[in-house]
C-alpha atoms as a PDB file:
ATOM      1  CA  UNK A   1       0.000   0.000   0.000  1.00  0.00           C
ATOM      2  CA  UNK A   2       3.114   2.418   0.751  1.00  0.00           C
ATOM      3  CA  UNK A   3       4.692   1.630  -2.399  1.00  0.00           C
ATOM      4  CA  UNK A   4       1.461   2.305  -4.184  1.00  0.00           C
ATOM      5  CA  UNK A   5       1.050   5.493  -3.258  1.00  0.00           C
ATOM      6  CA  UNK A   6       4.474   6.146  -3.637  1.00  0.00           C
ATOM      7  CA  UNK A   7       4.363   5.783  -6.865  1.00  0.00           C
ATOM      8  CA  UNK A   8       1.091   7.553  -7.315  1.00  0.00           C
ATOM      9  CA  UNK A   9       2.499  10.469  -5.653  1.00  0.00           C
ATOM     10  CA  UNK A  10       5.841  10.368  -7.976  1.00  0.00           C
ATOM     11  CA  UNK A  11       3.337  10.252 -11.336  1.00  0.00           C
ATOM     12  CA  UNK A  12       1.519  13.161  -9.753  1.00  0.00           C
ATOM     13  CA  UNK A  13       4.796  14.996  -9.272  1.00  0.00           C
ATOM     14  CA  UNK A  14       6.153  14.490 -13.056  1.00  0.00           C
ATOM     15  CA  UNK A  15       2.469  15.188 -14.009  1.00  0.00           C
ATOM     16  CA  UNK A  16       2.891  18.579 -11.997  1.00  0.00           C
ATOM     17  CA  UNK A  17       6.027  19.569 -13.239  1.00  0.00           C
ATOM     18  CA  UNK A  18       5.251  18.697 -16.844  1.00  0.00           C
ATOM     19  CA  UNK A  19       2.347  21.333 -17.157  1.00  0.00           C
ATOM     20  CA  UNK A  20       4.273  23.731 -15.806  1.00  0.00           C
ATOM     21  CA  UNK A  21       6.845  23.399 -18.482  1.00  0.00           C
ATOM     22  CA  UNK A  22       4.316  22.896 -21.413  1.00  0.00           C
ATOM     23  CA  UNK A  23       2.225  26.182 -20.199  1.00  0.00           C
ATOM     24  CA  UNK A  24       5.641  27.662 -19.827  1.00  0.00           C
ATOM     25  CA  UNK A  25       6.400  27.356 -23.413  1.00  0.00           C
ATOM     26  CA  UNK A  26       3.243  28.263 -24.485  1.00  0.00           C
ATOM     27  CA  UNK A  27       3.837  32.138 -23.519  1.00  0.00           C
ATOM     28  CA  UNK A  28       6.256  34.078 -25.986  1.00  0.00           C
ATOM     29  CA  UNK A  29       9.945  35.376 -24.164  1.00  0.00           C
ATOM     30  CA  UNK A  30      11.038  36.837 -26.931  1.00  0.00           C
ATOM     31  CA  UNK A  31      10.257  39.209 -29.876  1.00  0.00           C
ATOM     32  CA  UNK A  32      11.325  37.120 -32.628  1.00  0.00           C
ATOM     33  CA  UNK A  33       8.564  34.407 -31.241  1.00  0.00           C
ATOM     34  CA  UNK A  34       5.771  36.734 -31.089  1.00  0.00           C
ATOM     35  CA  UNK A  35       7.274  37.843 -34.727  1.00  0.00           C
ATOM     36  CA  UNK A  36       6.852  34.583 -36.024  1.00  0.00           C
ATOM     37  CA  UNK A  37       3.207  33.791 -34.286  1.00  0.00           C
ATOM     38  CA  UNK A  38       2.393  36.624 -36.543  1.00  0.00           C
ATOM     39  CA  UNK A  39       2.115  39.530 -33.683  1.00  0.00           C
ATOM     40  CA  UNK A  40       3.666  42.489 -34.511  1.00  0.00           C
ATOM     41  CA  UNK A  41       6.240  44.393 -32.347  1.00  0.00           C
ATOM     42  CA  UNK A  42       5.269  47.438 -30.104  1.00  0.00           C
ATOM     43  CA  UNK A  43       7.175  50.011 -32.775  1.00  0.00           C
ATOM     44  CA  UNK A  44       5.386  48.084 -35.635  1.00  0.00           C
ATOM     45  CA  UNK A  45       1.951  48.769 -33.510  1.00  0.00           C
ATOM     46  CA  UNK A  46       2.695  52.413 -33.016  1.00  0.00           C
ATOM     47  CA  UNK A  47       3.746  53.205 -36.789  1.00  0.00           C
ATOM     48  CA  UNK A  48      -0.046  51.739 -37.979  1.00  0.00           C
ATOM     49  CA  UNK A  49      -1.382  53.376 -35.279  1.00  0.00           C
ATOM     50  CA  UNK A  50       0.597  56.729 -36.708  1.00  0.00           C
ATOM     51  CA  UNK A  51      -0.057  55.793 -39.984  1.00  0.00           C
ATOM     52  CA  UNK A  52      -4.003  55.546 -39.301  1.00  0.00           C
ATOM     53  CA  UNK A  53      -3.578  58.745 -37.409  1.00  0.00           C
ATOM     54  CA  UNK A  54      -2.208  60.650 -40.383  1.00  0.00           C
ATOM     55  CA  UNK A  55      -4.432  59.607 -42.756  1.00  0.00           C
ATOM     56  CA  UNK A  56      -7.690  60.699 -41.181  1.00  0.00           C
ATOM     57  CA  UNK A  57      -6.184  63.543 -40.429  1.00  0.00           C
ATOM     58  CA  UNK A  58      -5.316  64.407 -43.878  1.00  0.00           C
ATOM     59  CA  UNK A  59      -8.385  63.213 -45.296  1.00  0.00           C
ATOM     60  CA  UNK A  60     -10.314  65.791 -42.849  1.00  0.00           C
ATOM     61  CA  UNK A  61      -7.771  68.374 -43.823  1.00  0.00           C
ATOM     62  CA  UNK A  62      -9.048  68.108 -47.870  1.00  0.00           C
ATOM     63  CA  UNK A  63     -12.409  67.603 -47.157  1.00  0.00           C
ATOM     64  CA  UNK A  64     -12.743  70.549 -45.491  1.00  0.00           C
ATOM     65  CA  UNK A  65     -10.565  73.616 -46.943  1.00  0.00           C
ATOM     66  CA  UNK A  66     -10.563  73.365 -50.798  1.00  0.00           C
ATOM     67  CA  UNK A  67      -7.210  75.614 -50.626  1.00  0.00           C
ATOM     68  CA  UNK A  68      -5.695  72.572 -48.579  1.00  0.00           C
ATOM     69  CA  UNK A  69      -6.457  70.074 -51.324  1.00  0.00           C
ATOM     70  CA  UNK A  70      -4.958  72.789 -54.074  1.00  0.00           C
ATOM     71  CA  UNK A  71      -2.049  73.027 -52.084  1.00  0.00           C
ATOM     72  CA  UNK A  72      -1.457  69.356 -51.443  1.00  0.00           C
ATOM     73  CA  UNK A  73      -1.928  68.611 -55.311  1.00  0.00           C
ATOM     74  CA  UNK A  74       1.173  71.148 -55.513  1.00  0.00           C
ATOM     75  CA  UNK A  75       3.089  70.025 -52.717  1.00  0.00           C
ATOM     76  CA  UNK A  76       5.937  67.447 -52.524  1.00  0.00           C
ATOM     77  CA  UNK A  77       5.595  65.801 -49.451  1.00  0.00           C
ATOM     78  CA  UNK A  78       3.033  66.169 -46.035  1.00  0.00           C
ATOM     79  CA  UNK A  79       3.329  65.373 -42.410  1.00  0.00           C
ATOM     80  CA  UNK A  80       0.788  64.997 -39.762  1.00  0.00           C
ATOM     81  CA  UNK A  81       1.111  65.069 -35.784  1.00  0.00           C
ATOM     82  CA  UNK A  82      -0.632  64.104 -33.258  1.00  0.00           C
ATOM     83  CA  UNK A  83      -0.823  66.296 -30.003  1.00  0.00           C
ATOM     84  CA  UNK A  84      -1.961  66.733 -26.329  1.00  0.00           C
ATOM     85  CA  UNK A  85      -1.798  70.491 -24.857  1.00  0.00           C
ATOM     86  CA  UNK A  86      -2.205  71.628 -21.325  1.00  0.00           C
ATOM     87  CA  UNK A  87      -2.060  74.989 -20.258  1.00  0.00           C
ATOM     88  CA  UNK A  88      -1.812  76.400 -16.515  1.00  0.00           C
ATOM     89  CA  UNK A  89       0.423  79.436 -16.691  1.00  0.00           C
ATOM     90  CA  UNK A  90       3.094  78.012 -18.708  1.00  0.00           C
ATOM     91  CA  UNK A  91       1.965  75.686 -21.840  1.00  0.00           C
ATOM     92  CA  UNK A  92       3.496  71.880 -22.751  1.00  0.00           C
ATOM     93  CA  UNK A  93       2.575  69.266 -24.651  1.00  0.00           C
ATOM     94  CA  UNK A  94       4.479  66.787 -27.045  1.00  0.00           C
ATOM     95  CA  UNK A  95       3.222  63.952 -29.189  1.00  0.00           C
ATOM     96  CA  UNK A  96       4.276  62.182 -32.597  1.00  0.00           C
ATOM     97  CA  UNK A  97       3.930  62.063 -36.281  1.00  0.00           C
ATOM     98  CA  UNK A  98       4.933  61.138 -39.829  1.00  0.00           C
ATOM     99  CA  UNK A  99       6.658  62.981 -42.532  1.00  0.00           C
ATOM    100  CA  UNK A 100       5.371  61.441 -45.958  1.00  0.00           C
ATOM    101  CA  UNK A 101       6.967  61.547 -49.246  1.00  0.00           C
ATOM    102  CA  UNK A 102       4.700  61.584 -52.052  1.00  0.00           C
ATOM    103  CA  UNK A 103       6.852  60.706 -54.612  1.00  0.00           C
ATOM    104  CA  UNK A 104       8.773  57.896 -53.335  1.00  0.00           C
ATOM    105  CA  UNK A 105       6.222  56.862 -50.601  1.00  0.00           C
ATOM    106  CA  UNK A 106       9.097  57.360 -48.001  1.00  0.00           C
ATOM    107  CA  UNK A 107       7.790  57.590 -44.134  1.00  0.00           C
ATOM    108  CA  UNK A 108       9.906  59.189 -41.667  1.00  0.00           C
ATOM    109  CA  UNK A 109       8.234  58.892 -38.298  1.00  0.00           C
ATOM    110  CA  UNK A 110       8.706  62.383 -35.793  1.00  0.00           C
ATOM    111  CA  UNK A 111       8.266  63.336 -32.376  1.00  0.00           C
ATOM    112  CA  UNK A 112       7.070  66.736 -31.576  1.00  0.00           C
ATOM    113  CA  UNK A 113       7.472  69.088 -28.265  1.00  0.00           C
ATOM    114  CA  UNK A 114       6.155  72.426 -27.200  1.00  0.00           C
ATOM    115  CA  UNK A 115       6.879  74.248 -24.055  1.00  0.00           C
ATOM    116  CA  UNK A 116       6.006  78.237 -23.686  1.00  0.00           C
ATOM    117  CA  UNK A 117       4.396  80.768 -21.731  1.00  0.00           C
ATOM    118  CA  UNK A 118       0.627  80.929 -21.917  1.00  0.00           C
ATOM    119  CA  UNK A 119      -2.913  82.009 -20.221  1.00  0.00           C
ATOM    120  CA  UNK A 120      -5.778  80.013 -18.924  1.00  0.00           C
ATOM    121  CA  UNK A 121      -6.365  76.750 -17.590  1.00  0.00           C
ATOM    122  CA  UNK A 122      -7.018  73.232 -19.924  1.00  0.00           C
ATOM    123  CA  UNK A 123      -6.201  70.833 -22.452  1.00  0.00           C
ATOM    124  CA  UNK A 124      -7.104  70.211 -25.895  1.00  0.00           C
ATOM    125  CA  UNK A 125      -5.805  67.532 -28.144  1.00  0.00           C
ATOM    126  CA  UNK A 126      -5.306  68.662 -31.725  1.00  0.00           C
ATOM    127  CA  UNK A 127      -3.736  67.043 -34.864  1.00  0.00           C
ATOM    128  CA  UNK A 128      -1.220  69.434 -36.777  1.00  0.00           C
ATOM    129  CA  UNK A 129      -1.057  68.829 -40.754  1.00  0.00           C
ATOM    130  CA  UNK A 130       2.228  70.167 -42.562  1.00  0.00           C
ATOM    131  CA  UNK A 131       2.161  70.704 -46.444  1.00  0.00           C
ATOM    132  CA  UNK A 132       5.754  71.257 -48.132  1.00  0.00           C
ATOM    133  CA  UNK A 133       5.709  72.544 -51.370  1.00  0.00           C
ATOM    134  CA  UNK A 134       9.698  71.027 -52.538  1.00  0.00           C
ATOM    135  CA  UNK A 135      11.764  68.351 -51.644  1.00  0.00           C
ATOM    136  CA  UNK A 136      14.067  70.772 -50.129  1.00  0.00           C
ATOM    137  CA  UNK A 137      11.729  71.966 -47.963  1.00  0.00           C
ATOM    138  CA  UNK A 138      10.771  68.307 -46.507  1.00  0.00           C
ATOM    139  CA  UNK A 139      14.067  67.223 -46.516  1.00  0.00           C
ATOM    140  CA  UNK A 140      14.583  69.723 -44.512  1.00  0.00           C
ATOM    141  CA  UNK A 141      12.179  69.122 -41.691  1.00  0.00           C
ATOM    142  CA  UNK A 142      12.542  65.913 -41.348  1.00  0.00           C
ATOM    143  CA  UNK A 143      16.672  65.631 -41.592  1.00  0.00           C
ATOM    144  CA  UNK A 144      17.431  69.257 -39.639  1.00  0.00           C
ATOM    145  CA  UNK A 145      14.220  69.236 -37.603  1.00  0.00           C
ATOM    146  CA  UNK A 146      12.237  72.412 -37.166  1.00  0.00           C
ATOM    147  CA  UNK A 147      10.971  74.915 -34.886  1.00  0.00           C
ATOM    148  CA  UNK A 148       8.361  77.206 -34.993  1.00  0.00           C
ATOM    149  CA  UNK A 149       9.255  81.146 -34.450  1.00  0.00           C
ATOM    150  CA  UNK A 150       6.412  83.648 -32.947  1.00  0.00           C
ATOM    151  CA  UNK A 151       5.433  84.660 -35.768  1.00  0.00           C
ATOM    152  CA  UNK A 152       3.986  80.941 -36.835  1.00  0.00           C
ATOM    153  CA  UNK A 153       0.448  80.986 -37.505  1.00  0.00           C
ATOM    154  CA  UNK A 154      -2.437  78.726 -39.229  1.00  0.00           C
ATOM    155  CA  UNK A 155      -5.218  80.291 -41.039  1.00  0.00           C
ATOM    156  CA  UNK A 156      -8.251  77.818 -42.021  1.00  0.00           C
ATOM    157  CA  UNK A 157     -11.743  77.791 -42.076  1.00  0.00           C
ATOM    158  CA  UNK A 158     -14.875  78.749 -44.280  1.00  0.00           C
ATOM    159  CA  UNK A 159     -12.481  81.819 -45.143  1.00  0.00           C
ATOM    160  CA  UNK A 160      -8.530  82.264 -44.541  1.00  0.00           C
ATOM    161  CA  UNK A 161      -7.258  79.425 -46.764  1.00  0.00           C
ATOM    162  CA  UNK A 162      -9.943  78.918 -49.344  1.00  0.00           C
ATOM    163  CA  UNK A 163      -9.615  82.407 -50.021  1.00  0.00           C
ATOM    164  CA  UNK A 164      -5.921  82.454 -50.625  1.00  0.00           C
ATOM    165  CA  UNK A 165      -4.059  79.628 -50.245  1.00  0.00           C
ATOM    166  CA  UNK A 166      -0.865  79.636 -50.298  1.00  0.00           C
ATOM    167  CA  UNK A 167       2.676  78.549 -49.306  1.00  0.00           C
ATOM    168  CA  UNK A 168       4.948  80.695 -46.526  1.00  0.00           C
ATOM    169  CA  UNK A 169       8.132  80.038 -46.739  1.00  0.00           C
ATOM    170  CA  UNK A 170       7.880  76.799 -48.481  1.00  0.00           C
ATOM    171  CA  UNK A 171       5.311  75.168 -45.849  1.00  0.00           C
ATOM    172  CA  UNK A 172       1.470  75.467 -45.361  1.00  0.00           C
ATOM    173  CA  UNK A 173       0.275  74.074 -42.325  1.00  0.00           C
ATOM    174  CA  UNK A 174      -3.346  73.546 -40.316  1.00  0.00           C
ATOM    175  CA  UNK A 175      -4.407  72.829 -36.968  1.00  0.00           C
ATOM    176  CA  UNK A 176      -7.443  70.338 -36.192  1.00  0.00           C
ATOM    177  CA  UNK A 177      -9.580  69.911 -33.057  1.00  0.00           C
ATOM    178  CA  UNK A 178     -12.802  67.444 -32.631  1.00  0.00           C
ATOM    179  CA  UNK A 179     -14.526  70.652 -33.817  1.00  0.00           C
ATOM    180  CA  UNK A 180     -12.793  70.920 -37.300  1.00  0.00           C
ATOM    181  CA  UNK A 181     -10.188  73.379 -38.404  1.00  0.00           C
ATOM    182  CA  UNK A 182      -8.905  76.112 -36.509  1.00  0.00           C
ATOM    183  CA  UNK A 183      -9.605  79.861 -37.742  1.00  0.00           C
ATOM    184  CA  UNK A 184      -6.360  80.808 -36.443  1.00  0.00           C
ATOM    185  CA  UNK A 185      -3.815  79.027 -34.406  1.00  0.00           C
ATOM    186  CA  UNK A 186      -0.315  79.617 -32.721  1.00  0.00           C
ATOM    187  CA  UNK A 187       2.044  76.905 -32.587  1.00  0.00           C
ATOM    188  CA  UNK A 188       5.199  79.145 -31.517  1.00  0.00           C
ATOM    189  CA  UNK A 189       7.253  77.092 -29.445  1.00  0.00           C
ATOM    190  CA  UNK A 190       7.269  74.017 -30.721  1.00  0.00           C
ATOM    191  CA  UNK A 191       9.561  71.577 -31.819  1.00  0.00           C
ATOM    192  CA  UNK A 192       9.749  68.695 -34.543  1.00  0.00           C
ATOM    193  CA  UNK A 193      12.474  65.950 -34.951  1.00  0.00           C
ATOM    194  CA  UNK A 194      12.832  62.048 -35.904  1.00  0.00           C
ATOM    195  CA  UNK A 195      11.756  59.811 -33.843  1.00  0.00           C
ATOM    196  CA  UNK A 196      15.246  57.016 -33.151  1.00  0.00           C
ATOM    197  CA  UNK A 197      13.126  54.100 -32.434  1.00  0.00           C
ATOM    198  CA  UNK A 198      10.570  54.219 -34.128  1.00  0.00           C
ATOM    199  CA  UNK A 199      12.910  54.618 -37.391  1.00  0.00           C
ATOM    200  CA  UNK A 200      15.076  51.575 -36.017  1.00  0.00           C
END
């Protein structure tokens, strides 16, 4: 009777220690296994969810300011960011884009920064859309990096843009909020350069 349940308490023991191994292995360790069970990494997750980003951005951007879409047609390349903004005496925010090339197809993916003095009390999340009418221009941004002086400004609406649109300096730019485009809008301040790992 010992030696029975000896033995039935060794079988119980492998049993144990052989479901432990076998759920072990069933959880990924490493990124090339969840690679090759099809999932994709955390920078491949954030570029869609960029990519998705810019794109309804953009599309919102054209739909709603003929001068946009006349100026896009022109322009060599686009980016689009995606921000957060609070504001209690002194202003911050950051968040991240992409620089697109429309000619070669070329994504460079961006981080962006503000910090400044400002008014008021609240936050408001906003997506940024750049239009850059050369190569030089976008090359520009997205190797040198760029940031905004005072005197930066947005113009959109039912007005502004589709009555004149036009480049300054090489780059048109608009601000959106859940309410559409911004009649006016002062990104001063702010910053724009690549983003290391998510170009890795």
């Amino acid at each position: 009777m010992k030696r029975l349940s000896s033995s039935l308490a060794a079988i119980l023991m492998v049993g144990w220690i052989a479901g432990g191994v076998v759920a072990e292995e069933k959880k990924p360790e490493t990124k090339s296994e969840a690679k090759e069970q099809g999932k994709p990494s955390k920078s491949e997750a954030k570029r869609e969810e960029i990519d998705a980003m810019a794109k309804e951005s953009l599309d919102r951007v054209l739909k709603e300011s003929e001068g946009a879409k006349g100026l896009y047609d022109r322009a060599a390349g686009y980016a689009v960011f995606d921000n957060m903004k609070f504001t209690f005496v002194l202003s911050g925010g950051g968040g991240v884009g992409v620089a697109v090339d429309k000619d070669s197809g070329k994504r460079t993916y961006m981080k962006m920064g503000t910090a400044g003095v400002a008014l008021g009390l609240g936050g408001q999340k906003y997506q940024i859309v750049f239009l850059f009418e050369s190569e030089d221009r976008l090359t520009s941004f997205v190797e040198k990096g760029w940031q905004a002086d005072a005197n930066a400004s947005a113009v959109a609406g039912n007005k502004g843009v589709n009555a004149g649109a036009t480049f300054h300096d090489g780059v048109a730019f608009y601000v959106l909020t859940e309410a559409g485009l911004m009649l006016s809008a002062d990104i001063s301040g702010t910053k724009y350069w690549k983003h290391d790992k998510l170009n890795g």
